[in-house]
PDB file of N, CA and C in Angstrom:
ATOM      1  N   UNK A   1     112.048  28.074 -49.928  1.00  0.00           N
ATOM      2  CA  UNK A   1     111.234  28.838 -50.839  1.00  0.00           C
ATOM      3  C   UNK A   1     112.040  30.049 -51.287  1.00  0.00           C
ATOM      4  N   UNK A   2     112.147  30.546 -52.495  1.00  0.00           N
ATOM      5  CA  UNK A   2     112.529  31.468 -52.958  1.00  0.00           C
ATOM      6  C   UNK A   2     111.668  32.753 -52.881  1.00  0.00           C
ATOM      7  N   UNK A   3     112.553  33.653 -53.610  1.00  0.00           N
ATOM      8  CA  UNK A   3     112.058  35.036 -52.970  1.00  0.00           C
ATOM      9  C   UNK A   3     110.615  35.469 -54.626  1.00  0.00           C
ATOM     10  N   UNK A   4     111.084  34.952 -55.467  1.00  0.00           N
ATOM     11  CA  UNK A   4     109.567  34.812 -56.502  1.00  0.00           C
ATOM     12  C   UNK A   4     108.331  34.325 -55.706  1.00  0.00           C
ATOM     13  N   UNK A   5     108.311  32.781 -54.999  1.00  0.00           N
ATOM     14  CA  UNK A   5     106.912  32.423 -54.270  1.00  0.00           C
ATOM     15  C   UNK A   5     106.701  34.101 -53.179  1.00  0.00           C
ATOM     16  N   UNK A   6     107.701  34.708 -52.668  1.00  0.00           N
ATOM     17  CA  UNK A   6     106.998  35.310 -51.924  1.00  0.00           C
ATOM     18  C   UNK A   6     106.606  37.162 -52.254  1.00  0.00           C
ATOM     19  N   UNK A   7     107.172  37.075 -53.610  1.00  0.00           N
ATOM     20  CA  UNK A   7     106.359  38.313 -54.380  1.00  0.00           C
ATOM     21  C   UNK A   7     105.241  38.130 -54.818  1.00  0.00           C
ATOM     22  N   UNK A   8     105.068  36.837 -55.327  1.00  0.00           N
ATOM     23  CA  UNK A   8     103.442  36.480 -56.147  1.00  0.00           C
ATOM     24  C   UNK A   8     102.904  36.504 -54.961  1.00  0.00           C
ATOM     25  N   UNK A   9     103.327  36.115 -53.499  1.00  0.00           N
ATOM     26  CA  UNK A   9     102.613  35.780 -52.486  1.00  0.00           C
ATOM     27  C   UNK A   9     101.465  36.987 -52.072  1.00  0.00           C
ATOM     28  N   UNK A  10     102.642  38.297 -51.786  1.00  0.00           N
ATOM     29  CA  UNK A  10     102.000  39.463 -51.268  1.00  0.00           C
ATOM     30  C   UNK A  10     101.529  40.018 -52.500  1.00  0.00           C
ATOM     31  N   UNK A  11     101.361  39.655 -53.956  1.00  0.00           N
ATOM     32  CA  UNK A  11     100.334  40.829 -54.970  1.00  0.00           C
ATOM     33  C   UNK A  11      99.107  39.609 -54.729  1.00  0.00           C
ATOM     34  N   UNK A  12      99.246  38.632 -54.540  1.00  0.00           N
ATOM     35  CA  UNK A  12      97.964  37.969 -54.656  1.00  0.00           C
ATOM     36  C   UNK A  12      97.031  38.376 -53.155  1.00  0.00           C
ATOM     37  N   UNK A  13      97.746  38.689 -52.200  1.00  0.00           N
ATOM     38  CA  UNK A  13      97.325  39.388 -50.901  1.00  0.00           C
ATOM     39  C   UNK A  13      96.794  40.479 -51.335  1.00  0.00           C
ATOM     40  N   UNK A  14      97.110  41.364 -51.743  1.00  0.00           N
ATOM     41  CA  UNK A  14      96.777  42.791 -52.315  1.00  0.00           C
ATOM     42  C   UNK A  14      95.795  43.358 -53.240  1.00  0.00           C
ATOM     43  N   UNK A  15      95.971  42.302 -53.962  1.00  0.00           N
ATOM     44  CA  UNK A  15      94.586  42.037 -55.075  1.00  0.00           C
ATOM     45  C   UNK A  15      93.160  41.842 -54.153  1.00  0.00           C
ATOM     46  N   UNK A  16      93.785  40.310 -53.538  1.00  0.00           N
ATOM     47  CA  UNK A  16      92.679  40.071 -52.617  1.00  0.00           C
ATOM     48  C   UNK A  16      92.155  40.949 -51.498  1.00  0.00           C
ATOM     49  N   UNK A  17      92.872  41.722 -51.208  1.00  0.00           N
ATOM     50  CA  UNK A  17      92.377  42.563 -49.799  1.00  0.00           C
ATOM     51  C   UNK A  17      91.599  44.216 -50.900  1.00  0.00           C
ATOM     52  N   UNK A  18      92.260  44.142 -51.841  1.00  0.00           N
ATOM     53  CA  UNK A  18      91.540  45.167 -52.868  1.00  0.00           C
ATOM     54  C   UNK A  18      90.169  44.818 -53.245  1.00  0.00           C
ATOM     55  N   UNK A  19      89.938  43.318 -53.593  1.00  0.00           N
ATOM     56  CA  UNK A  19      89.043  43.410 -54.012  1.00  0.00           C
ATOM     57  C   UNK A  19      88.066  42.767 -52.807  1.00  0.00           C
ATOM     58  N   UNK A  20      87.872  42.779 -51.876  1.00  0.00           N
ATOM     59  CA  UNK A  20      87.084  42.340 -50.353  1.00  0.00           C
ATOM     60  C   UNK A  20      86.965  43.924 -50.027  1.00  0.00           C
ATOM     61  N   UNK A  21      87.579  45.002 -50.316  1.00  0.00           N
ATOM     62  CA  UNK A  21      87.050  46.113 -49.757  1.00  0.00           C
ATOM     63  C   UNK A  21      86.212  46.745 -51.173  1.00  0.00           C
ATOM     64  N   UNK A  22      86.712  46.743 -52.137  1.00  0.00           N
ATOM     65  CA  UNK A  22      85.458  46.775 -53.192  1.00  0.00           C
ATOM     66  C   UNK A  22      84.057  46.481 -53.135  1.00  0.00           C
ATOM     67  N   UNK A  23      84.353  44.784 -52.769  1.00  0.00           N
ATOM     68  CA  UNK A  23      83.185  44.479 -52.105  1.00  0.00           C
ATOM     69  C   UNK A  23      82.412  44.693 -50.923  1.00  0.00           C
ATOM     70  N   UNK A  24      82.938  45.067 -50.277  1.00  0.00           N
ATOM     71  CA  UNK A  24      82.154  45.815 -49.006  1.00  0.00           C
ATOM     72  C   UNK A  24      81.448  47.294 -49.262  1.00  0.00           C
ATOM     73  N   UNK A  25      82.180  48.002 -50.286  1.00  0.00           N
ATOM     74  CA  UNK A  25      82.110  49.138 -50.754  1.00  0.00           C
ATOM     75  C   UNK A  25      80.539  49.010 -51.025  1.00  0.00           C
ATOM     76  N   UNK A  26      80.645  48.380 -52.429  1.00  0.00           N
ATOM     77  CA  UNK A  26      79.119  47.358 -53.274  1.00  0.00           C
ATOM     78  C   UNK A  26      78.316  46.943 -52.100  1.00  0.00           C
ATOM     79  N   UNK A  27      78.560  46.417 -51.382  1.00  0.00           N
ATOM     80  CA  UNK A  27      77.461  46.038 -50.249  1.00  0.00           C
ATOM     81  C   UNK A  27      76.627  47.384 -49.257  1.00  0.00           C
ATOM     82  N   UNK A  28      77.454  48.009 -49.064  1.00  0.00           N
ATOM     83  CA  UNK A  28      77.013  49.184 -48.219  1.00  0.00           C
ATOM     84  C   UNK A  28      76.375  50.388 -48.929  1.00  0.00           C
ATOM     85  N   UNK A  29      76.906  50.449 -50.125  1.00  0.00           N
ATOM     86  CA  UNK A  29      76.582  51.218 -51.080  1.00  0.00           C
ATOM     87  C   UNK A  29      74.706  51.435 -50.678  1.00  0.00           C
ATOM     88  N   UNK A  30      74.135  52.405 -50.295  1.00  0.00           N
ATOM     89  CA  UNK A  30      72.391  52.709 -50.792  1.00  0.00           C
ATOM     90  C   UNK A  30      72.121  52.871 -51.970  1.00  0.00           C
ATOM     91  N   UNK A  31      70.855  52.512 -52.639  1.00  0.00           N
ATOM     92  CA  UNK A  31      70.665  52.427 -53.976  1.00  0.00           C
ATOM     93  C   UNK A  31      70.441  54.088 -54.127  1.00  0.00           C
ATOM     94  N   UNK A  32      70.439  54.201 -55.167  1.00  0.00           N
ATOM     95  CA  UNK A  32      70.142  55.931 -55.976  1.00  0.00           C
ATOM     96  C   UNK A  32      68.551  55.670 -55.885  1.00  0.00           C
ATOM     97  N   UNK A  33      67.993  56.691 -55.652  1.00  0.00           N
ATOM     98  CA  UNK A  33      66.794  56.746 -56.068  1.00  0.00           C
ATOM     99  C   UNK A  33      66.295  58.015 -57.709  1.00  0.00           C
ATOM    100  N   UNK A  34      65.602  56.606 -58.030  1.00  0.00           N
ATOM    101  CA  UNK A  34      65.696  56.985 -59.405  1.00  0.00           C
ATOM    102  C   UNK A  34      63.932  57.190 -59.840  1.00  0.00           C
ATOM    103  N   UNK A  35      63.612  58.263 -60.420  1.00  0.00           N
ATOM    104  CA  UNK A  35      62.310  58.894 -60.423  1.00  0.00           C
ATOM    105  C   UNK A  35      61.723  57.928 -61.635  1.00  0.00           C
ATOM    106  N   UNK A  36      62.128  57.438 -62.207  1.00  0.00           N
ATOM    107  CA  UNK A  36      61.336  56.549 -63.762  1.00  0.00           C
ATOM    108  C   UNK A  36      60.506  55.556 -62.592  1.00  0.00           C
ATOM    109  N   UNK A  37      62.097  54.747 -61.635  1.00  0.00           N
ATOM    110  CA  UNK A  37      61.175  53.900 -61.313  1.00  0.00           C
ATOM    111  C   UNK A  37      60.276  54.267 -60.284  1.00  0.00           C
ATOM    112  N   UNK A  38      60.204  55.073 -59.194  1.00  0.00           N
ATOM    113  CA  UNK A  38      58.888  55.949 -58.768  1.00  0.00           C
ATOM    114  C   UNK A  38      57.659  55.841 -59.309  1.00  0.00           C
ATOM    115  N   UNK A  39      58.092  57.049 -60.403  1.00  0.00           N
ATOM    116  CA  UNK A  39      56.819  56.731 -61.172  1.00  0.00           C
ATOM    117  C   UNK A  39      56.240  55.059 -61.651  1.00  0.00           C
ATOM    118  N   UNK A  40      57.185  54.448 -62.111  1.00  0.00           N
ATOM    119  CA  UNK A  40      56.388  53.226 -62.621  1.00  0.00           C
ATOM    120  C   UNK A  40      55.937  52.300 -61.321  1.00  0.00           C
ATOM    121  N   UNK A  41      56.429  52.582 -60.190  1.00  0.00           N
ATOM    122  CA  UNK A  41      55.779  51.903 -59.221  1.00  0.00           C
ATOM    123  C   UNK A  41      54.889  52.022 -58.670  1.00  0.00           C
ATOM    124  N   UNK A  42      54.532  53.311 -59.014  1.00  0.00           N
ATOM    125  CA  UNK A  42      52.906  54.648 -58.749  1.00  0.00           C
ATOM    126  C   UNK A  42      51.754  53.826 -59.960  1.00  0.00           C
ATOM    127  N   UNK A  43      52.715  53.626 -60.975  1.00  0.00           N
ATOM    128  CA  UNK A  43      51.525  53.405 -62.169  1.00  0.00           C
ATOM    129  C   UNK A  43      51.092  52.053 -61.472  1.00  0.00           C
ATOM    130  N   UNK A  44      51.931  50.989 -61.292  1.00  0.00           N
ATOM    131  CA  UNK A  44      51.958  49.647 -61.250  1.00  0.00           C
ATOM    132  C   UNK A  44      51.278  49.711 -59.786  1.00  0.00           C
ATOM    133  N   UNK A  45      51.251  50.386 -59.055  1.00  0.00           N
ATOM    134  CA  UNK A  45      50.103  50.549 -57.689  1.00  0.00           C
ATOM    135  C   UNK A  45      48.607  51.187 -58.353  1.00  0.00           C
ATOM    136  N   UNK A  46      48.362  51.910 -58.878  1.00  0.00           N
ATOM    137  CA  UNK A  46      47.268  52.332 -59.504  1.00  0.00           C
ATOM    138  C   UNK A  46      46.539  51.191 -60.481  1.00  0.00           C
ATOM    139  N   UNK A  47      47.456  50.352 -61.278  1.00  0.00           N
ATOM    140  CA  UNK A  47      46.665  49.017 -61.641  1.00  0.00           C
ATOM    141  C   UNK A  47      46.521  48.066 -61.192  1.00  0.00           C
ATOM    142  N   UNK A  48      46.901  47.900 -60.288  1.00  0.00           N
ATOM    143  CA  UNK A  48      46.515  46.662 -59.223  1.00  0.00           C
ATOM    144  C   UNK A  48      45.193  47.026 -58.506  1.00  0.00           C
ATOM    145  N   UNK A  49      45.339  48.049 -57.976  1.00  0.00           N
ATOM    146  CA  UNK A  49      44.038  48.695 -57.682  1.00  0.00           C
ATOM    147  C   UNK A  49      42.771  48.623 -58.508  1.00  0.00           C
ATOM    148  N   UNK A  50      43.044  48.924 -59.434  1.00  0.00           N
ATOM    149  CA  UNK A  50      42.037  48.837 -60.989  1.00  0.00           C
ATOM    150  C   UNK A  50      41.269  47.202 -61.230  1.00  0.00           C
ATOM    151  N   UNK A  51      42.741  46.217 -60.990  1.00  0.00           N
ATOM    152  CA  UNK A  51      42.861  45.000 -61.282  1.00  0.00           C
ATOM    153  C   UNK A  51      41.392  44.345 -60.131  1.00  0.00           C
ATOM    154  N   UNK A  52      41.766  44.990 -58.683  1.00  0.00           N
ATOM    155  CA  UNK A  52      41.473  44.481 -58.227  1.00  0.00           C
ATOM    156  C   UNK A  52      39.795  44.651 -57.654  1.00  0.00           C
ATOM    157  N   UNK A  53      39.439  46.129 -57.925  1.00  0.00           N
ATOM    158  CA  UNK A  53      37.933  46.433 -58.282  1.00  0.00           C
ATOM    159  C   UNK A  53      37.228  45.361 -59.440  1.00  0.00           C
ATOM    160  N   UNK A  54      38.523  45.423 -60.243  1.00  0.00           N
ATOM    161  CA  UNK A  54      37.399  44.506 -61.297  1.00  0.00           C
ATOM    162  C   UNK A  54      37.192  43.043 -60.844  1.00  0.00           C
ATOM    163  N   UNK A  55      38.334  42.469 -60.152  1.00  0.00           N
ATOM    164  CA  UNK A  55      38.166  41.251 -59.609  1.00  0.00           C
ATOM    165  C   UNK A  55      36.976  40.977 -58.391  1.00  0.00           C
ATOM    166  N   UNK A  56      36.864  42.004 -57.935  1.00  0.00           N
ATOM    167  CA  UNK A  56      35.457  42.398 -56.830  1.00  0.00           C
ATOM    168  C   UNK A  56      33.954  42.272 -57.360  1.00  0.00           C
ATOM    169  N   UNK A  57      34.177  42.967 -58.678  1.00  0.00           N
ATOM    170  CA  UNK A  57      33.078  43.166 -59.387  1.00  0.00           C
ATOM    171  C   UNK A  57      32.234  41.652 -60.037  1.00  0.00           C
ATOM    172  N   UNK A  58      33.305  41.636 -60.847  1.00  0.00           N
ATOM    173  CA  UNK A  58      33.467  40.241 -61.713  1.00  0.00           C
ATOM    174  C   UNK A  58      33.190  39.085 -60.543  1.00  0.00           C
ATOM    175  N   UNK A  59      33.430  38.931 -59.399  1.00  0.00           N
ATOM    176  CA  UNK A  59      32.969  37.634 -58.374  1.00  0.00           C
ATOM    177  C   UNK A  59      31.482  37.872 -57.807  1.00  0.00           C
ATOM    178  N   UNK A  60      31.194  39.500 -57.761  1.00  0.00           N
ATOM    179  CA  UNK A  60      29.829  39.608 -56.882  1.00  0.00           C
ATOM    180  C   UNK A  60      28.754  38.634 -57.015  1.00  0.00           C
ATOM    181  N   UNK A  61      28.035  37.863 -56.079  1.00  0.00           N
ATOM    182  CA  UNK A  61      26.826  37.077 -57.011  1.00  0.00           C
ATOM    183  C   UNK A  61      26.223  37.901 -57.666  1.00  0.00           C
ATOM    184  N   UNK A  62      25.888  39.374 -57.624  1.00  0.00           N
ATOM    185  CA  UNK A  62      24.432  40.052 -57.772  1.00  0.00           C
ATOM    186  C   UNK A  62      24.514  40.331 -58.855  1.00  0.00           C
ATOM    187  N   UNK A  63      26.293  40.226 -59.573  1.00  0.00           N
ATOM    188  CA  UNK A  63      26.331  40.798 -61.055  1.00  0.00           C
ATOM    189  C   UNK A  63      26.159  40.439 -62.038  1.00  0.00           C
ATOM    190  N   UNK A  64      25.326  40.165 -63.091  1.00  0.00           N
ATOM    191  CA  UNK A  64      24.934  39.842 -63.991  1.00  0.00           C
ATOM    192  C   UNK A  64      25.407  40.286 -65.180  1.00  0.00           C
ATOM    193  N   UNK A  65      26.730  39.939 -65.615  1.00  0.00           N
ATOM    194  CA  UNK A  65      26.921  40.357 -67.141  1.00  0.00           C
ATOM    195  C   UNK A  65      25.749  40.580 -68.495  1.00  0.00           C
ATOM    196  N   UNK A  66      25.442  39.997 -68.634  1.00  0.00           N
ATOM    197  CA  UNK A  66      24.366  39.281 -69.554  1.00  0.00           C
ATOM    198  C   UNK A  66      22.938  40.839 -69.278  1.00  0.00           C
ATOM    199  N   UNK A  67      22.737  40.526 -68.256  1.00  0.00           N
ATOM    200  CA  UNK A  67      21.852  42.264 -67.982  1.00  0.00           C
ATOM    201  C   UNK A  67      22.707  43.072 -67.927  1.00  0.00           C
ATOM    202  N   UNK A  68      23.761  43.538 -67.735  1.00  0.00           N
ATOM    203  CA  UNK A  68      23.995  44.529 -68.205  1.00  0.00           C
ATOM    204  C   UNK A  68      24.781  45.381 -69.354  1.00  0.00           C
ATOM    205  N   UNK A  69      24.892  44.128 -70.493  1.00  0.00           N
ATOM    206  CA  UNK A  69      25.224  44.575 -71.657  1.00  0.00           C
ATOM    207  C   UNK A  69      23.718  44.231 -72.115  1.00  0.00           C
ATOM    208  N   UNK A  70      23.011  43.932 -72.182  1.00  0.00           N
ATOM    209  CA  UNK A  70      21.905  44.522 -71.897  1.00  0.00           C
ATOM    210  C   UNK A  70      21.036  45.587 -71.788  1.00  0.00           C
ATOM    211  N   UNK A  71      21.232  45.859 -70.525  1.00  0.00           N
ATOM    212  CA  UNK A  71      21.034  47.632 -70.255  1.00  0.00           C
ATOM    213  C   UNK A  71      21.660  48.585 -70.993  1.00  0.00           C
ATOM    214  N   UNK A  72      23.157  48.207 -71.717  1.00  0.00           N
ATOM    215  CA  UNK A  72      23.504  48.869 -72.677  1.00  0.00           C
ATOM    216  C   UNK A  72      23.082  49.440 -74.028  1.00  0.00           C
ATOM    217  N   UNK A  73      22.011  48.388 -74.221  1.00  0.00           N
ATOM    218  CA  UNK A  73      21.941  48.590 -75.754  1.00  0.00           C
ATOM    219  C   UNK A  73      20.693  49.503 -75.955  1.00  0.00           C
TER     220      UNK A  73
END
């Protein structure tokens, strides 16, 4: 083997060991905490909640749509 196979040898080593600690970097990395999504996960908890009163409501036997648009008028 010539001395070319063993230059490509060690940059292709080097690359590779560069980019396996990159990647470890990316792996360990903790996410940022970021306030948009906070908030939208506050909103998106507050309508599920909403969602889910009405789904309570809407199954009760006792509730009667029909009387109470009804009682509305």
């Amino acid at each position: 083997m010539n001395n070319f196979f063993y230059i490509v040898l060690i940059v292709a080593i080097v690359f590779a060991a560069d980019t396996y600690q990159k990647y470890l970097k990316m792996k360990n990395k903790q996410p940022e905490h970021d306030p948009n999504l906070e908030e939208s996960l506050a909103k998106i908890e507050k309508l599920e909640e909403r969602i889910r009163v009405l789904e309570r409501i809407v199954t009760e036997n006792k509730y009667d749509l029909g009387r109470e648009i009804d009682n509305l008028k």
